[in-house]
N, C-alpha and C. Protein backbone atom coordinates (compact mmCIF):
# COMPACT_ATOMS: atom_id res chain seq x y z
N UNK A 1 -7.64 -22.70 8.63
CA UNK A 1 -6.46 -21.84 8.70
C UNK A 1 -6.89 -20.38 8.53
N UNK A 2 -6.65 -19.66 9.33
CA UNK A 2 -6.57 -17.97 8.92
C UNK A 2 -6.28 -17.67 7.85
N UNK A 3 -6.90 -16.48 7.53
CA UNK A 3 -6.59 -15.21 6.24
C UNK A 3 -4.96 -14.79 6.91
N UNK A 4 -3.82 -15.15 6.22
CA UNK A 4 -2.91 -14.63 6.13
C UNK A 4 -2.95 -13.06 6.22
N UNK A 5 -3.60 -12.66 5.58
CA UNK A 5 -3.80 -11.03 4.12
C UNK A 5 -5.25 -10.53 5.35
N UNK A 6 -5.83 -11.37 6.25
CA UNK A 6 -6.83 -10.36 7.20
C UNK A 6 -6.23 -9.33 7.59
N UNK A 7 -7.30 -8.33 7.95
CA UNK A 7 -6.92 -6.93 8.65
C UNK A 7 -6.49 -7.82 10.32
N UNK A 8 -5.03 -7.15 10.53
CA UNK A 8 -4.83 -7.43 11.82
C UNK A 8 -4.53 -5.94 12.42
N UNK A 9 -4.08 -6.15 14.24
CA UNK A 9 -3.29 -5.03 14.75
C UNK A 9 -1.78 -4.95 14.31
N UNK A 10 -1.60 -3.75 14.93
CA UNK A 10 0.08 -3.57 14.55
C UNK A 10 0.50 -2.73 14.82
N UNK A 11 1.58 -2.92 15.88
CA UNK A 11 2.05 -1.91 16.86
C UNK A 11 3.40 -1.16 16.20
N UNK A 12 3.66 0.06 16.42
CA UNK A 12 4.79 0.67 16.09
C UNK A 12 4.77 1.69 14.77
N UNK A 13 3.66 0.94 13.87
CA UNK A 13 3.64 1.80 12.61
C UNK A 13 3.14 2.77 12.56
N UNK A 14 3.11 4.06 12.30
CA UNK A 14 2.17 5.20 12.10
C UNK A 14 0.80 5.20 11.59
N UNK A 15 0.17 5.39 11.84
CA UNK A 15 -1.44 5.86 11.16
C UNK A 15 -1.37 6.40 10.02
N UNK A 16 -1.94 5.92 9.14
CA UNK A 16 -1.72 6.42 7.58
C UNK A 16 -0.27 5.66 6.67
N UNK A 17 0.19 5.07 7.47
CA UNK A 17 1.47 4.91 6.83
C UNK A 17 1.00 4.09 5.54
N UNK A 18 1.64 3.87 4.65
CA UNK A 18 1.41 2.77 3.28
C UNK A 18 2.56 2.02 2.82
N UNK A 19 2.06 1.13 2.68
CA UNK A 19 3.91 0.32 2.16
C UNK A 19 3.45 -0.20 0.67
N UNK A 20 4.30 0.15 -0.26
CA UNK A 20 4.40 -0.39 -1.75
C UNK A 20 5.65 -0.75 -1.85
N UNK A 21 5.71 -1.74 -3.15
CA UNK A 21 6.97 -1.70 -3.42
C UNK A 21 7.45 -0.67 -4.60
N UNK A 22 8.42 0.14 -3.85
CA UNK A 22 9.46 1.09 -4.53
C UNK A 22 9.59 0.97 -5.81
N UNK A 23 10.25 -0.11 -6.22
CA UNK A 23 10.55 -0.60 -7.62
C UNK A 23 9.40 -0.94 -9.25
N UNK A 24 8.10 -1.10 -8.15
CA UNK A 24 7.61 -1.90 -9.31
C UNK A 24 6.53 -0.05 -9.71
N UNK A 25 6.67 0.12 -11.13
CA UNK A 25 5.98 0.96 -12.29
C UNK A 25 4.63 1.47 -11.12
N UNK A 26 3.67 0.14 -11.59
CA UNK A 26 2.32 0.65 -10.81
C UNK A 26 2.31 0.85 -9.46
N UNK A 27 2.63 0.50 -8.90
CA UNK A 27 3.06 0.67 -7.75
C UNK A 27 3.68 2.20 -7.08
N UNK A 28 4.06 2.38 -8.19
CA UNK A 28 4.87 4.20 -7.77
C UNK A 28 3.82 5.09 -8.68
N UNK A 29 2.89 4.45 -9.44
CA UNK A 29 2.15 5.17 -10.03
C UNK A 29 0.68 5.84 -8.82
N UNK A 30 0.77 4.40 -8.28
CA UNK A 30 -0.84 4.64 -7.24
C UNK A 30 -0.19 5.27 -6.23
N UNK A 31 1.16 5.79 -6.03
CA UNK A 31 1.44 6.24 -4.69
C UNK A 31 1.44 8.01 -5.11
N UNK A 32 1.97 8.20 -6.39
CA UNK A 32 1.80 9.62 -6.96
C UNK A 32 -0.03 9.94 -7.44
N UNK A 33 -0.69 8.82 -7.49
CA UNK A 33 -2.37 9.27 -7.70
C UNK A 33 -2.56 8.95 -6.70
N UNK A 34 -2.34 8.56 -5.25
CA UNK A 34 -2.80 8.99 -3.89
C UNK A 34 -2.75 10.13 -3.13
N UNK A 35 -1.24 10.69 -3.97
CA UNK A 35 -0.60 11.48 -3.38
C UNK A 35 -1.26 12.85 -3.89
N UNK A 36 -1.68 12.83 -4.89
CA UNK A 36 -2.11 14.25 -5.49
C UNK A 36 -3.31 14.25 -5.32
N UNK A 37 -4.00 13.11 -4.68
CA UNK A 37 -5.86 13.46 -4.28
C UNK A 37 -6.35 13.22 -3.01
N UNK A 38 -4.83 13.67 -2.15
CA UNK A 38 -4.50 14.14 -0.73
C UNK A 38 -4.01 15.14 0.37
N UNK A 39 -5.31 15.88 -0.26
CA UNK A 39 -4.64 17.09 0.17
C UNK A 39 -4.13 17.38 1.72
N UNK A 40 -4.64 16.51 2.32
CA UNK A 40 -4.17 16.56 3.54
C UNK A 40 -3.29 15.97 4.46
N UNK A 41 -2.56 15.56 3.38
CA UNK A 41 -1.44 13.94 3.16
C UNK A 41 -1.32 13.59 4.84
N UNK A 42 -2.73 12.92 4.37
CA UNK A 42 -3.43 11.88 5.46
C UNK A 42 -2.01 10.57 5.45
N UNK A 43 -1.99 10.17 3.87
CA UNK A 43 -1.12 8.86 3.93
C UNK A 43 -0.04 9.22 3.35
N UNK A 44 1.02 8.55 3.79
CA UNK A 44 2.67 8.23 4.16
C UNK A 44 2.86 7.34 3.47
N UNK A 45 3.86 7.26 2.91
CA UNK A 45 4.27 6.28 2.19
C UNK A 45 5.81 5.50 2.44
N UNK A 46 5.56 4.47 2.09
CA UNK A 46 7.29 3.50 2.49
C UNK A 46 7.02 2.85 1.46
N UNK A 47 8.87 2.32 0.83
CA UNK A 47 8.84 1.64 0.15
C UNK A 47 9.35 0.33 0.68
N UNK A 48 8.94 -0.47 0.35
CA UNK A 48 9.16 -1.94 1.39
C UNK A 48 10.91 -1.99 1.19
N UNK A 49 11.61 -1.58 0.16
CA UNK A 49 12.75 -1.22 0.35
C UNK A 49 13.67 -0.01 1.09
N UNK A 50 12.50 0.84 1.24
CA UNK A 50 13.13 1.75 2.90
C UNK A 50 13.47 0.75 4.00
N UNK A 51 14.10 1.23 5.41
CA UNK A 51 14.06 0.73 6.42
C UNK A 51 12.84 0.38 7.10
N UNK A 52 11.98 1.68 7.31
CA UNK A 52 10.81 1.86 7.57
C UNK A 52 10.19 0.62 7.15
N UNK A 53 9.92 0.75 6.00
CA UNK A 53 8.79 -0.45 4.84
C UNK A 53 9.58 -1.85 5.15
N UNK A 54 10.62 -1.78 5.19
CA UNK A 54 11.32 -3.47 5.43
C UNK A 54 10.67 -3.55 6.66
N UNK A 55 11.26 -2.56 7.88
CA UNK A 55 10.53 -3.49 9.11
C UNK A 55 9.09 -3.42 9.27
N UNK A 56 8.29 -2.65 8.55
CA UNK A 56 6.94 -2.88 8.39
C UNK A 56 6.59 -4.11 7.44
N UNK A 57 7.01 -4.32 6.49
CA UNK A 57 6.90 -5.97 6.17
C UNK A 57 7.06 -6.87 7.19
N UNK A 58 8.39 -7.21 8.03
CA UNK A 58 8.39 -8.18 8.82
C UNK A 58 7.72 -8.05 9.89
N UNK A 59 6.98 -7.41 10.40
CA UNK A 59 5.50 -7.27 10.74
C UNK A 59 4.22 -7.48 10.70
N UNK A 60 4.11 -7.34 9.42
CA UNK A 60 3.02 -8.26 8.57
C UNK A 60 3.56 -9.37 8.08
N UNK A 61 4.56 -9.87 8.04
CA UNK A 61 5.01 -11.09 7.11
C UNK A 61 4.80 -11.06 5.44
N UNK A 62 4.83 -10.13 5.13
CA UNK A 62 5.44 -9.89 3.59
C UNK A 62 7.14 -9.51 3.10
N UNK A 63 7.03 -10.16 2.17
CA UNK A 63 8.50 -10.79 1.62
C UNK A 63 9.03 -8.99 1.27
N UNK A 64 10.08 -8.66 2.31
CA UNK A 64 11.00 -7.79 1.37
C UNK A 64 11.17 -8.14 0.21
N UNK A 65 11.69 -8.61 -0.44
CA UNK A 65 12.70 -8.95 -1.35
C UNK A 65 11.31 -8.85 -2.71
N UNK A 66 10.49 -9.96 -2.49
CA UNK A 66 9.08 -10.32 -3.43
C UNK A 66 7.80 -10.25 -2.72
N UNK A 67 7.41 -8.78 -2.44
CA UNK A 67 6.66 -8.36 -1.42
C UNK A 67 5.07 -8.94 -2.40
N UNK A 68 4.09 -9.67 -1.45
CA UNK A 68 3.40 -10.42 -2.19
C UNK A 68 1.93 -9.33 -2.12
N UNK A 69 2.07 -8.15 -1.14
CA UNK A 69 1.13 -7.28 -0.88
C UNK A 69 1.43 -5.91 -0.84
N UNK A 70 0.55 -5.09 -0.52
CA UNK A 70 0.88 -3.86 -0.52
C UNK A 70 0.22 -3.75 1.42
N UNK A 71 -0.21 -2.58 1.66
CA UNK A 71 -0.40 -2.57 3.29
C UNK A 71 -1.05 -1.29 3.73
N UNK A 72 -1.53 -0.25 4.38
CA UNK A 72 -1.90 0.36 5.03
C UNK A 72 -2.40 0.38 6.49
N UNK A 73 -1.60 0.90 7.21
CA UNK A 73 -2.30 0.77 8.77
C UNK A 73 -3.20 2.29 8.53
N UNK A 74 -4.44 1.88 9.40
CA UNK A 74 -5.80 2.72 9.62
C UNK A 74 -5.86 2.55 10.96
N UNK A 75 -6.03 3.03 12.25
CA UNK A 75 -6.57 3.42 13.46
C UNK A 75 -5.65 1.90 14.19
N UNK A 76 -4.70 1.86 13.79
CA UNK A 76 -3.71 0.55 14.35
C UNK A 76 -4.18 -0.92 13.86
N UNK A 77 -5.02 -0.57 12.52
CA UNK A 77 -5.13 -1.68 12.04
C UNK A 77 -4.37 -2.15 10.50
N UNK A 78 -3.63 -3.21 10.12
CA UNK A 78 -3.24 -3.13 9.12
C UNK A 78 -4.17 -4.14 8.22
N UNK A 79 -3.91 -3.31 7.08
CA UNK A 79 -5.21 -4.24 5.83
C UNK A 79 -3.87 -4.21 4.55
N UNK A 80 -4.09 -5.23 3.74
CA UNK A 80 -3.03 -5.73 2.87
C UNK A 80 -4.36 -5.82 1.70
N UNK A 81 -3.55 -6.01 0.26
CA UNK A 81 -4.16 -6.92 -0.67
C UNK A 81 -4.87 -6.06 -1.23
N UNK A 82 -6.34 -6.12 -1.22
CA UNK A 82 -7.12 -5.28 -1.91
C UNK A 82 -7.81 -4.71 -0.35
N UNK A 83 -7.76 -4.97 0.57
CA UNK A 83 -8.49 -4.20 1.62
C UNK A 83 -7.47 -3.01 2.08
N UNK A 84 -6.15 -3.09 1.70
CA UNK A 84 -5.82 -2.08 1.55
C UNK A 84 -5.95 -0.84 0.25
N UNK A 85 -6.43 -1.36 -0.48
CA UNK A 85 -6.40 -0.39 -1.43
C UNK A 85 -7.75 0.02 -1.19
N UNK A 86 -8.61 -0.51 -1.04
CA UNK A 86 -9.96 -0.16 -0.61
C UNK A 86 -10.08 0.90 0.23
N UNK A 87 -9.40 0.84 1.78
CA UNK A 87 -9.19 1.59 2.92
C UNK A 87 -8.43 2.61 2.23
N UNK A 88 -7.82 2.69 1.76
CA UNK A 88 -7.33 4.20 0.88
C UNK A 88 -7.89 4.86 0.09
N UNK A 89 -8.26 4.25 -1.56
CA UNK A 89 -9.20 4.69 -2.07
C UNK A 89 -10.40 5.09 -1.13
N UNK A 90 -11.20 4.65 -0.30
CA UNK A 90 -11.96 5.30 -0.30
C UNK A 90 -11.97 6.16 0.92
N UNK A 91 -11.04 6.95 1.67
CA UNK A 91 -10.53 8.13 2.42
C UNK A 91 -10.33 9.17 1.09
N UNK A 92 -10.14 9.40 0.38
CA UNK A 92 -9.56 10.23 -0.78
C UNK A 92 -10.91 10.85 -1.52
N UNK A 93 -10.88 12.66 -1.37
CA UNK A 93 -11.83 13.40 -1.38
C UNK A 93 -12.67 12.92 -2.75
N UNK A 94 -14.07 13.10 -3.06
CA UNK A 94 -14.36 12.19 -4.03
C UNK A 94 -14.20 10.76 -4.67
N UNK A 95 -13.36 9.74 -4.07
CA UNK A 95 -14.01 8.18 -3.96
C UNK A 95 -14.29 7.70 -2.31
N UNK A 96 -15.20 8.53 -1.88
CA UNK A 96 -16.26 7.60 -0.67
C UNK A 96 -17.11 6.12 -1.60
N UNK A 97 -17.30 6.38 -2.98
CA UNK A 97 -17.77 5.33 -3.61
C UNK A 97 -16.92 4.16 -3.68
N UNK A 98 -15.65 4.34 -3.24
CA UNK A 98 -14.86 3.13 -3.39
C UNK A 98 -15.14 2.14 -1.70
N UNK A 99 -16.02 2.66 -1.02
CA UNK A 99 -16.17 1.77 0.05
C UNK A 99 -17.03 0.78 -0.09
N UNK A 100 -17.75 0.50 -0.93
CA UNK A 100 -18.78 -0.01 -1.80
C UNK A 100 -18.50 -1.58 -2.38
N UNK A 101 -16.91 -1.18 -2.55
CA UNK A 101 -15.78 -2.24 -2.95
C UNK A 101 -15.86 -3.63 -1.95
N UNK A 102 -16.03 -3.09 -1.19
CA UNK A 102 -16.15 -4.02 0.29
C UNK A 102 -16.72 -5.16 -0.25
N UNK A 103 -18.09 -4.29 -0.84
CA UNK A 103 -19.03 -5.68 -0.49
C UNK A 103 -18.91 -6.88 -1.78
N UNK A 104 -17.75 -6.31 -2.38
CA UNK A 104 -17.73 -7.58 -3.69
C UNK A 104 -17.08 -8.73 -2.70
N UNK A 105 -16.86 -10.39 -2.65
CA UNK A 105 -16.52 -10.98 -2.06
C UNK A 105 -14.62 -10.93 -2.04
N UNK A 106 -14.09 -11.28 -0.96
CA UNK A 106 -12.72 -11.04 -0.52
C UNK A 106 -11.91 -11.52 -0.73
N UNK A 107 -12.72 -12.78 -1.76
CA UNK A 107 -11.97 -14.06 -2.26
C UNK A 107 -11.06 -13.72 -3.70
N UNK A 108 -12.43 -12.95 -4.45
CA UNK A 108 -12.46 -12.12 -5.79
C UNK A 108 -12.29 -11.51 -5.97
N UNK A 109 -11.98 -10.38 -5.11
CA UNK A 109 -10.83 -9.28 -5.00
C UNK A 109 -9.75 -9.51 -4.93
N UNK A 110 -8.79 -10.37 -3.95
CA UNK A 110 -7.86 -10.86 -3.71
C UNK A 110 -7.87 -11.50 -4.70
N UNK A 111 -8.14 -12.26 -5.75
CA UNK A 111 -7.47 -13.33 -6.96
C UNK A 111 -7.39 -11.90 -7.96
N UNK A 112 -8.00 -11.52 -8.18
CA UNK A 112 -7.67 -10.23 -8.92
C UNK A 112 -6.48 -9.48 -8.46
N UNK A 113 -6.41 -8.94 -7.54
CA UNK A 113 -5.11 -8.41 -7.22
C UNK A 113 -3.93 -9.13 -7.41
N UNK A 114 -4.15 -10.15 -6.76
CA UNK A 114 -2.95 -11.28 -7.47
C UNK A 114 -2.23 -11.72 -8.12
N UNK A 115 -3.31 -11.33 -9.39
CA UNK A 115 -2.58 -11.46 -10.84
C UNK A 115 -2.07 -10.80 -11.15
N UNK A 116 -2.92 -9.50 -10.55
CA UNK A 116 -1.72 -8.53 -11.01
C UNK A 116 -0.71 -8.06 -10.46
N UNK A 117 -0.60 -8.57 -9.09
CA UNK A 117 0.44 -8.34 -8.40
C UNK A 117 1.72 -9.29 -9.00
N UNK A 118 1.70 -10.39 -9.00
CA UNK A 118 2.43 -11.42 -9.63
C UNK A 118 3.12 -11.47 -11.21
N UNK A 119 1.83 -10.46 -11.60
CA UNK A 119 2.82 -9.92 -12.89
C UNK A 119 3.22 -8.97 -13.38
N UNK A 120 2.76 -7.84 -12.47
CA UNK A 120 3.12 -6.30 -12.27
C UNK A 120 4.71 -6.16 -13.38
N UNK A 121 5.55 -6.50 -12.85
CA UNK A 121 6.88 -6.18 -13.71
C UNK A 121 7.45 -6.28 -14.81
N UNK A 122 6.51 -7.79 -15.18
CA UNK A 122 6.07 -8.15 -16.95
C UNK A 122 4.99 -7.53 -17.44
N UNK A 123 3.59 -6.84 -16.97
CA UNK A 123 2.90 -6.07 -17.05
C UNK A 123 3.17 -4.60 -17.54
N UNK A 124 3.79 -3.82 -16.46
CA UNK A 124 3.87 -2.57 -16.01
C UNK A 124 5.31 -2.21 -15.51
N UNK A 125 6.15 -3.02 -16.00
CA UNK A 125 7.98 -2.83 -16.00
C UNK A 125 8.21 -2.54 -14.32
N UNK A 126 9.45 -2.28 -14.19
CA UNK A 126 10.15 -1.85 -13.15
C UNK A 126 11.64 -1.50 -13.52
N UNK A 127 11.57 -0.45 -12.42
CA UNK A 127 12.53 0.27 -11.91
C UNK A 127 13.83 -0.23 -11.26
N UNK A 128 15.00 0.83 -11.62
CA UNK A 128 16.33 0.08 -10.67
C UNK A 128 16.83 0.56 -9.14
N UNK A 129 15.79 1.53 -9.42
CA UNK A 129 15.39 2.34 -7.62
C UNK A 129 14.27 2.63 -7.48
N UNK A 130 14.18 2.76 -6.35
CA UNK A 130 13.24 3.58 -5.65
C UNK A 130 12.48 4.63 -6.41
N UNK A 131 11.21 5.12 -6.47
CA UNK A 131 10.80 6.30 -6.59
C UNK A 131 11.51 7.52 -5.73
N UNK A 132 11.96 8.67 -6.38
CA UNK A 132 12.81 9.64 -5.50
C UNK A 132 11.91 10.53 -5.45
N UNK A 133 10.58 11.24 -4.12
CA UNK A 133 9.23 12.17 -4.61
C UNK A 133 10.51 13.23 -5.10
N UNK A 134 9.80 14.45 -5.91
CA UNK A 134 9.73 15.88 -5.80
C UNK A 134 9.32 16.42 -4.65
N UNK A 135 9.09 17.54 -4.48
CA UNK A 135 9.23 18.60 -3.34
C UNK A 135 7.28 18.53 -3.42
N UNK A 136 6.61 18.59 -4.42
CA UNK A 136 5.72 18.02 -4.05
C UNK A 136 4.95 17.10 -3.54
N UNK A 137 5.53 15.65 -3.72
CA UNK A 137 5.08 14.30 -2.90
C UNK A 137 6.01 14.53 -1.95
N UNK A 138 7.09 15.15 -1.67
CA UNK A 138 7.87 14.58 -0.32
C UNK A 138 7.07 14.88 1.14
N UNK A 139 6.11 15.59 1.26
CA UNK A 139 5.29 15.46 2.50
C UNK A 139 4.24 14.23 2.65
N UNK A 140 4.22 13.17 1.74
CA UNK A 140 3.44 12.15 1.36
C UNK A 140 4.68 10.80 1.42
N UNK A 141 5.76 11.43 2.62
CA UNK A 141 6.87 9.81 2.33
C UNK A 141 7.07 9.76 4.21
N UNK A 142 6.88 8.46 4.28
CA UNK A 142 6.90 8.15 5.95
C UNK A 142 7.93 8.09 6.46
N UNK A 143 8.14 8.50 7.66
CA UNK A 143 9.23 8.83 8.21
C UNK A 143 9.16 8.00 9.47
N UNK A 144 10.19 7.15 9.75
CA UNK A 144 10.70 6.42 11.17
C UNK A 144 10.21 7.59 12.78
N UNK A 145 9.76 7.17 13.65
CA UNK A 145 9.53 8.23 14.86
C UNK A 145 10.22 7.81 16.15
């Protein structure tokens, strides 16, 4: 059976775009420490509870509702899980060392993320909305085209 969570194509989404979920603590935390060590706000952000981020989930097949990944499309490719965080972290001026990440196995990255994805909200709380940026992250939030 296929990697569900492999880097596939994916038509329609923007380059750079990122999908988190809105609600959950860490989750709005890594999108404000992406956001401030980007100066060239390379990446966009959706919250899988935008429109945007919903129909970019059903795209990838991650759960609106109990989104089981996070996402980034790169050059029309989308990477989920920890290969998305990888593909981000290491675009971001000073961690090129995070490409390095790669070579730990994909199995063991992914069970790691997992856990903490799965317990993120008992972990690291959540929210009853959305992250709303400031005037500073708002050039770092993706927009429908």
């Amino acid at each position: 059976m296929a990697d569900r969570w492999a880097p596939k194509p994916v038509q329609g989404i923007p380059d750079g775009t990122v999908l988190y979920d809105g609600v959950c603590v860490i989750c709005s935390a890594a999108f404000r420490f992406v956001a401030t060590r980007d100066p060239e706000a390379r990446f966009r952000f959706t919250a899988v509870q935008d429109r945007l981020g919903t129909r970019m989930a059903g795209l990838l097949g991650i759960d609106p509702v109990m989104p089981e990944s996070n996402a980034v499309v790169i050059d029309g490719i989308a990477y989920m899980k920890s290969d998305a965080a990888i593909q981000v972290l290491s675009r971001l001026p000073r961690y090129g060392w995070a490409r390095h990440l790669r070579h730990v196995p994909k199995a063991l990255r992914d069970w790691v993320y997992d856990r903490i994805a799965r317990n993120r909200y008992r972990l690291f709380g959540k929210t009853e909305t959305c992250l709303v940026p400031g005037p500073e992250l708002r050039r770092h939030v993706a927009r429908e085209e």
